[in-house]
N, C-alpha and C. Protein backbone atom coordinates (compact mmCIF):
# COMPACT_ATOMS: atom_id res chain seq x y z
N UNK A 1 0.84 -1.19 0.00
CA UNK A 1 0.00 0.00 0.00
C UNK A 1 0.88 1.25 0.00
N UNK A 2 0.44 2.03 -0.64
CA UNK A 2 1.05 3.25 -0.88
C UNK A 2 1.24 4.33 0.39
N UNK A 3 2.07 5.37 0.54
CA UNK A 3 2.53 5.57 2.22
C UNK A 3 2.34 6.90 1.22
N UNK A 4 1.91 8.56 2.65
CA UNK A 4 1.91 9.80 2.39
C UNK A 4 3.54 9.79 1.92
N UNK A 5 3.90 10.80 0.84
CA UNK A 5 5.24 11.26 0.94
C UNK A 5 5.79 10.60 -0.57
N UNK A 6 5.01 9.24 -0.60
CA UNK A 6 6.08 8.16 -1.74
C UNK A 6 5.52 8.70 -3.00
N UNK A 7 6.13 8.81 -4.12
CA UNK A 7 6.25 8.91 -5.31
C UNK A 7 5.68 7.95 -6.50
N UNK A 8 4.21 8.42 -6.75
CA UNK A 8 3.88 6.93 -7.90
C UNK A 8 3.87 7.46 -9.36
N UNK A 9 3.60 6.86 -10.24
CA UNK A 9 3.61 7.81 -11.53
C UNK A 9 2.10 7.48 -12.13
N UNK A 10 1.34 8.68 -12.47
CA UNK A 10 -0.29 8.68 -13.21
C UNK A 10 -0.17 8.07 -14.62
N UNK A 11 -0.37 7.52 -15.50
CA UNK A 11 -0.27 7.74 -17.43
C UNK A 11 -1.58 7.57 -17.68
N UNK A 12 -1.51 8.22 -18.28
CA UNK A 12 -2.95 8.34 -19.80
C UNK A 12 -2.68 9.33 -20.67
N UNK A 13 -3.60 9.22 -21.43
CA UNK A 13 -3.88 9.94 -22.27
C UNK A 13 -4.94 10.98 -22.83
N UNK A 14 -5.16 11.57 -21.40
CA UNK A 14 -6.11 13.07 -21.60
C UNK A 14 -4.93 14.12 -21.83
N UNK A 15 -5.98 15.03 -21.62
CA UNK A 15 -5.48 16.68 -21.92
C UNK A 15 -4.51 16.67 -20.88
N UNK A 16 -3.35 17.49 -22.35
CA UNK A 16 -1.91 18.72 -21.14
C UNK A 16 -2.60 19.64 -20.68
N UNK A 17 -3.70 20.38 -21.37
CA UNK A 17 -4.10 21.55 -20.75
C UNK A 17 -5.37 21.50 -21.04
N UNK A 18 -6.26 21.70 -19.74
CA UNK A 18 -7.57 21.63 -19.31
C UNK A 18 -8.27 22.94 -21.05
N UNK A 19 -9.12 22.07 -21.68
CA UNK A 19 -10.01 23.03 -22.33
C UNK A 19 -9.21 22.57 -23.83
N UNK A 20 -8.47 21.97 -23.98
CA UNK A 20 -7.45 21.83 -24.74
C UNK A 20 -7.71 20.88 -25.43
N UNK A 21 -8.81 20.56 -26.80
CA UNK A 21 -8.73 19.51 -27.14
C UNK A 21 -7.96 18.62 -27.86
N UNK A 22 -6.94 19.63 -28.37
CA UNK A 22 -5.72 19.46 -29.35
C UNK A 22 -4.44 18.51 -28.46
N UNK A 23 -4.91 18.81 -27.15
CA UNK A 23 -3.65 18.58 -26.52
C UNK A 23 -3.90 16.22 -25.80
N UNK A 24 -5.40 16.33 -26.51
CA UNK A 24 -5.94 14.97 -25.99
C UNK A 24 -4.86 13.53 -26.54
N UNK A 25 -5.09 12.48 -26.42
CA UNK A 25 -4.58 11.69 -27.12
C UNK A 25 -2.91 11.12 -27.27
N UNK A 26 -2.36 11.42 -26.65
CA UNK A 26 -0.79 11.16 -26.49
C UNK A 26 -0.37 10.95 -25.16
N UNK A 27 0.52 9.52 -25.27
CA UNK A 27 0.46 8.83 -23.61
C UNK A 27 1.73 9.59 -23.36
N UNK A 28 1.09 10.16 -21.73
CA UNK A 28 1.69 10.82 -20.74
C UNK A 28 2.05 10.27 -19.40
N UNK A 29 2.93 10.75 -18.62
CA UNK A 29 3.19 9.93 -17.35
C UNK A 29 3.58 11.50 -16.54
N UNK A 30 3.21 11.13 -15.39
CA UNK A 30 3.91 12.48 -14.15
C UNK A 30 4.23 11.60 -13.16
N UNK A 31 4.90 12.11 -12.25
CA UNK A 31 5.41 11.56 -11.15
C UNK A 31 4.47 12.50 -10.38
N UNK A 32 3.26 11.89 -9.43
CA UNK A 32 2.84 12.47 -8.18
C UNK A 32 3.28 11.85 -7.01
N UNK A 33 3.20 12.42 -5.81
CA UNK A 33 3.23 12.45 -4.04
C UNK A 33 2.12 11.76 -3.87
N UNK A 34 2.04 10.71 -2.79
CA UNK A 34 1.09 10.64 -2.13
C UNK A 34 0.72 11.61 -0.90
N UNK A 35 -0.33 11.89 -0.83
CA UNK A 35 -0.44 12.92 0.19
C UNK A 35 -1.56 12.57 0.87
N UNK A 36 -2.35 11.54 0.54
CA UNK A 36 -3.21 10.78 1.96
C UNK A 36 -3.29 9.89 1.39
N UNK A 37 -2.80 8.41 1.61
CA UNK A 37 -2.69 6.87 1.31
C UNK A 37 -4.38 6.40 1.58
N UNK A 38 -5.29 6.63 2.01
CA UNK A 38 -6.48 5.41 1.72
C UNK A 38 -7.73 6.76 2.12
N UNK A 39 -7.93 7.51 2.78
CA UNK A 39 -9.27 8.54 3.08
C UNK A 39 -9.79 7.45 3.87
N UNK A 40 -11.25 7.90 3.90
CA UNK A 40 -11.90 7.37 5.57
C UNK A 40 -12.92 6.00 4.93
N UNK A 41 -12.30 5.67 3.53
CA UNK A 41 -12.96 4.48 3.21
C UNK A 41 -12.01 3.37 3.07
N UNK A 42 -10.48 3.59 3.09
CA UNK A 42 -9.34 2.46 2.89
C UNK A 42 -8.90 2.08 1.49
N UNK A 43 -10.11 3.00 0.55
CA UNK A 43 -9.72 2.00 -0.93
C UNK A 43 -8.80 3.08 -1.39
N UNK A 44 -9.22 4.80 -1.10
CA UNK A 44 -8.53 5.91 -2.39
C UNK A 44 -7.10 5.72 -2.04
N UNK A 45 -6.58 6.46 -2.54
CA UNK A 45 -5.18 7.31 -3.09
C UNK A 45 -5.26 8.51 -3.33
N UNK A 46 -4.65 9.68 -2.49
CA UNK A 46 -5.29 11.20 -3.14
C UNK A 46 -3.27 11.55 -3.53
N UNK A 47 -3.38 12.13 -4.76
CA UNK A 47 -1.86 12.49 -5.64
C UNK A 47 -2.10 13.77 -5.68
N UNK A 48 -0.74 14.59 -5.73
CA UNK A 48 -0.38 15.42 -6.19
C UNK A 48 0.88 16.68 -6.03
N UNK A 49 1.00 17.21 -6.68
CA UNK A 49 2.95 17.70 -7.12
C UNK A 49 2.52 18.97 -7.51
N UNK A 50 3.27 20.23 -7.52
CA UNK A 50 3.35 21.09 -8.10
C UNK A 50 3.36 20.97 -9.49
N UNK A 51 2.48 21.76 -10.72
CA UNK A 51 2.44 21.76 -11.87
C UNK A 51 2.14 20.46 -12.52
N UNK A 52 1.53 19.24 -11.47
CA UNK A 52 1.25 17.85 -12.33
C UNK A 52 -0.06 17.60 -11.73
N UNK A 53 -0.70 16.52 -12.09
CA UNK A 53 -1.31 16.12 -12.00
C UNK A 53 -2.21 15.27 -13.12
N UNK A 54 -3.40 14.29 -12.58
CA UNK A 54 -4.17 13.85 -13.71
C UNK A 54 -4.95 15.28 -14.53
N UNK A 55 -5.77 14.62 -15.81
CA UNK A 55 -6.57 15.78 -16.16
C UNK A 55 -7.69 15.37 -17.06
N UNK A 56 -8.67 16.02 -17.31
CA UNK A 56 -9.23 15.40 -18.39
C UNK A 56 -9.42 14.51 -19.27
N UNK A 57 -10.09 13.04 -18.70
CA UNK A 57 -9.48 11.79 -20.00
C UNK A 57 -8.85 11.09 -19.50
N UNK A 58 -8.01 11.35 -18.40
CA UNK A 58 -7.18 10.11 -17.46
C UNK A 58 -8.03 9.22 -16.87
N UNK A 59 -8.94 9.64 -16.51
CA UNK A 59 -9.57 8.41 -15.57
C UNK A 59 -9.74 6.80 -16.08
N UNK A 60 -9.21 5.96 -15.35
CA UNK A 60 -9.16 4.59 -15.62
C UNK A 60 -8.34 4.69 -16.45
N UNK A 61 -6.72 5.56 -16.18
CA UNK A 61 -5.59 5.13 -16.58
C UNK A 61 -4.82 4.72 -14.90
N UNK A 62 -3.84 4.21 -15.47
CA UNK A 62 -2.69 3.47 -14.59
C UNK A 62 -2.25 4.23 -13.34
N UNK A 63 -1.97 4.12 -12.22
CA UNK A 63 -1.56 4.66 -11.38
C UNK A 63 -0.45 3.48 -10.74
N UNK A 64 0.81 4.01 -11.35
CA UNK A 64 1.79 2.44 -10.82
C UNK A 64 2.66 3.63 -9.99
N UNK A 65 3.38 1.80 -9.40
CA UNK A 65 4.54 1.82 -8.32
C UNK A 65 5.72 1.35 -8.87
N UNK A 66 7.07 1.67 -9.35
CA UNK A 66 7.36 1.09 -10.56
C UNK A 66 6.83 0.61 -11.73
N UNK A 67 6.99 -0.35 -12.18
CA UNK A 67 5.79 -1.57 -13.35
C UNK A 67 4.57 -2.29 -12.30
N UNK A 68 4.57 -1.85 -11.33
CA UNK A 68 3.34 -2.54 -10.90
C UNK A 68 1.53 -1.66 -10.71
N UNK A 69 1.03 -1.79 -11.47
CA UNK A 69 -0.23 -0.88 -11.19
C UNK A 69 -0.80 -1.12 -10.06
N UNK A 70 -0.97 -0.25 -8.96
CA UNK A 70 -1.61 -0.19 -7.81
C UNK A 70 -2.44 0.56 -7.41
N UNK A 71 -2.89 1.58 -8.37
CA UNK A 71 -4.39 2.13 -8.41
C UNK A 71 -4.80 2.35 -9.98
N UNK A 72 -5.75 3.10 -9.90
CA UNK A 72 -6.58 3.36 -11.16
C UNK A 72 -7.22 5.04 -11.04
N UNK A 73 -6.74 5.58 -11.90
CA UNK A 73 -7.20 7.00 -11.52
C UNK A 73 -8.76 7.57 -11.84
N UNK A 74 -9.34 7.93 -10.98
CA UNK A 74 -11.15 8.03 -11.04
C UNK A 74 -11.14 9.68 -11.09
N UNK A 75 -10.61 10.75 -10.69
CA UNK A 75 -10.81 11.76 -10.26
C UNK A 75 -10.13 12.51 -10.22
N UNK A 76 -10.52 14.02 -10.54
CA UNK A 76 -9.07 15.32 -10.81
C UNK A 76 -9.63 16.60 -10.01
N UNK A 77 -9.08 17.11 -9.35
CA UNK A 77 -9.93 18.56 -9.07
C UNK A 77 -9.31 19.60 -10.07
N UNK A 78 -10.70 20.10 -10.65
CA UNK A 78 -10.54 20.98 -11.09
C UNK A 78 -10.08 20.22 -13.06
N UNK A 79 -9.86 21.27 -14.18
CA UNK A 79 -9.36 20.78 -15.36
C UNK A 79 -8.62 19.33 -16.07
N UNK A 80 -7.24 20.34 -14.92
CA UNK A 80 -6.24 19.56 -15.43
C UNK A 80 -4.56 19.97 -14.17
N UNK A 81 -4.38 19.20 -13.60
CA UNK A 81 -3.14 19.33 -12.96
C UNK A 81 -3.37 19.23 -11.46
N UNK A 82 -4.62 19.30 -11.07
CA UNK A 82 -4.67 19.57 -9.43
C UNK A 82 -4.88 18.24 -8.99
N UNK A 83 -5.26 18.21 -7.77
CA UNK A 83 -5.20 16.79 -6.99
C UNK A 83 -5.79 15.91 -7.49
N UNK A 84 -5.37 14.32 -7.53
CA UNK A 84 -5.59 14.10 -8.39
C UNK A 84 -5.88 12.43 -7.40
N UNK A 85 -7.10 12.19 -7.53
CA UNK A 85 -7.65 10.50 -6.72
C UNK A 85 -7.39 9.56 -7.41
N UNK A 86 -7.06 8.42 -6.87
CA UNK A 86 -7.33 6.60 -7.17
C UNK A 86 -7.65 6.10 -6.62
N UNK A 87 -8.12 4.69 -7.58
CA UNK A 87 -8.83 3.43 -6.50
C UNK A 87 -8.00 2.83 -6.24
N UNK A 88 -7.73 1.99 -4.76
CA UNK A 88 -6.14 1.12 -5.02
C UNK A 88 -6.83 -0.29 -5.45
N UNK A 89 -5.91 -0.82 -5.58
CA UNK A 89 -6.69 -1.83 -6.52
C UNK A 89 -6.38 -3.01 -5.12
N UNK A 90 -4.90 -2.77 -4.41
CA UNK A 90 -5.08 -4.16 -3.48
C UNK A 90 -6.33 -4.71 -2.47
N UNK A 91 -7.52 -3.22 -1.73
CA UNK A 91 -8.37 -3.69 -1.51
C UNK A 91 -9.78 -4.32 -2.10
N UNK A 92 -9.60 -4.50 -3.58
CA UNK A 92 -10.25 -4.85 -4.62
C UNK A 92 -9.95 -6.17 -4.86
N UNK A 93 -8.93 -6.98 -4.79
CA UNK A 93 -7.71 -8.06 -5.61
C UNK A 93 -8.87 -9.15 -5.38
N UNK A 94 -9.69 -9.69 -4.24
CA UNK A 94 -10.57 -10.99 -4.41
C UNK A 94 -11.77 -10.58 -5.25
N UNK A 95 -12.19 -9.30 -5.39
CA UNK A 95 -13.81 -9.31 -6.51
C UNK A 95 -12.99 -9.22 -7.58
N UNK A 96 -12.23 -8.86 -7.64
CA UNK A 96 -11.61 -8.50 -9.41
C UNK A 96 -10.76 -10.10 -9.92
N UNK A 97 -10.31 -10.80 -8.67
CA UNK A 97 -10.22 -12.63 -9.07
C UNK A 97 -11.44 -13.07 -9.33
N UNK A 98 -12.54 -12.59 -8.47
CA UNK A 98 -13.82 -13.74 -9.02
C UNK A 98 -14.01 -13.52 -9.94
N UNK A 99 -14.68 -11.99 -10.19
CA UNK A 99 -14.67 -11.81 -11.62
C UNK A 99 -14.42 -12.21 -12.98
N UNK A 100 -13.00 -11.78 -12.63
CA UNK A 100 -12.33 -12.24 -13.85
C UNK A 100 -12.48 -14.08 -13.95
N UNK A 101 -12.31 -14.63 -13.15
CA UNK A 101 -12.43 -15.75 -13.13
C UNK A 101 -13.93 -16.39 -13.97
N UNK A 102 -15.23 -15.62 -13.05
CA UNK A 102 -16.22 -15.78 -13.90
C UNK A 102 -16.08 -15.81 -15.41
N UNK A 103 -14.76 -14.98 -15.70
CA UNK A 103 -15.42 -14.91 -17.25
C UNK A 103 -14.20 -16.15 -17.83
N UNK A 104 -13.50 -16.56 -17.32
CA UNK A 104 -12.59 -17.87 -17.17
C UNK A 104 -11.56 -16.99 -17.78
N UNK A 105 -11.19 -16.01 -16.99
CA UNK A 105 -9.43 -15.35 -17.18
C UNK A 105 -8.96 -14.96 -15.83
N UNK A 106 -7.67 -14.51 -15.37
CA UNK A 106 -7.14 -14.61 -14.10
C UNK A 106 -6.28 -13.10 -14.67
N UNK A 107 -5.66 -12.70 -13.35
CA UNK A 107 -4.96 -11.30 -13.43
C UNK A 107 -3.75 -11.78 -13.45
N UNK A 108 -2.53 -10.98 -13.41
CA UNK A 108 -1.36 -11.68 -13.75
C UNK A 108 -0.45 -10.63 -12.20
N UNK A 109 -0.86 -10.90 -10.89
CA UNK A 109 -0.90 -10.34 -10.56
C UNK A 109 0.93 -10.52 -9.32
């Protein structure tokens, strides 16, 4: 689980600049802070860095720890660059096995 302070990196492919539709479409990565590891439900991740952040179009891109994805980004305040939420995915890992299992595939986890 991700700790206040540690360093994860966001990617997708929304907007550099909020309003910007020109700027959509080209995979991006930032390095954000964690700055509160779970909120008062245990699942989020709240990110964010001076001048970075998710933005427009990111959501349900990658939120890794090295090569390992450990959240999923749902949420941005504001455009583009401000704080920036995830789901972590480790308190998820047994519905997202059944799941997947239901449909007879497994995570590679």
């Amino acid at each position: 689980m991700p700790r206040a302070g540690q360093s994860l990196t966001l990617a997708g492919y929304g907007a550099a600049r909020g309003g910007d539709r020109r700027s959509i479409g080209r995979y991006r990565g930032a390095t954000l802070n964690v700055v509160e590891p779970y909120g008062p439900s245990r699942i989020l991740v709240w990110l964010k860095a001076p001048g970075a952040g998710g933005c427009q179009g990111d959501s349900g891109g990658p939120i890794l720890e090295g090569a390992a994805v450990v959240a999923v980004a749902a949420w941005v305040k504001d455009a583009c660059g401000g704080l920036t939420q995830g789901i972590l995915l480790g308190p998820q890992r047994d519905w997202i096995d059944r799941t997947l299992s239901g449909w007879g595939a497994s995570a590679r986890w």
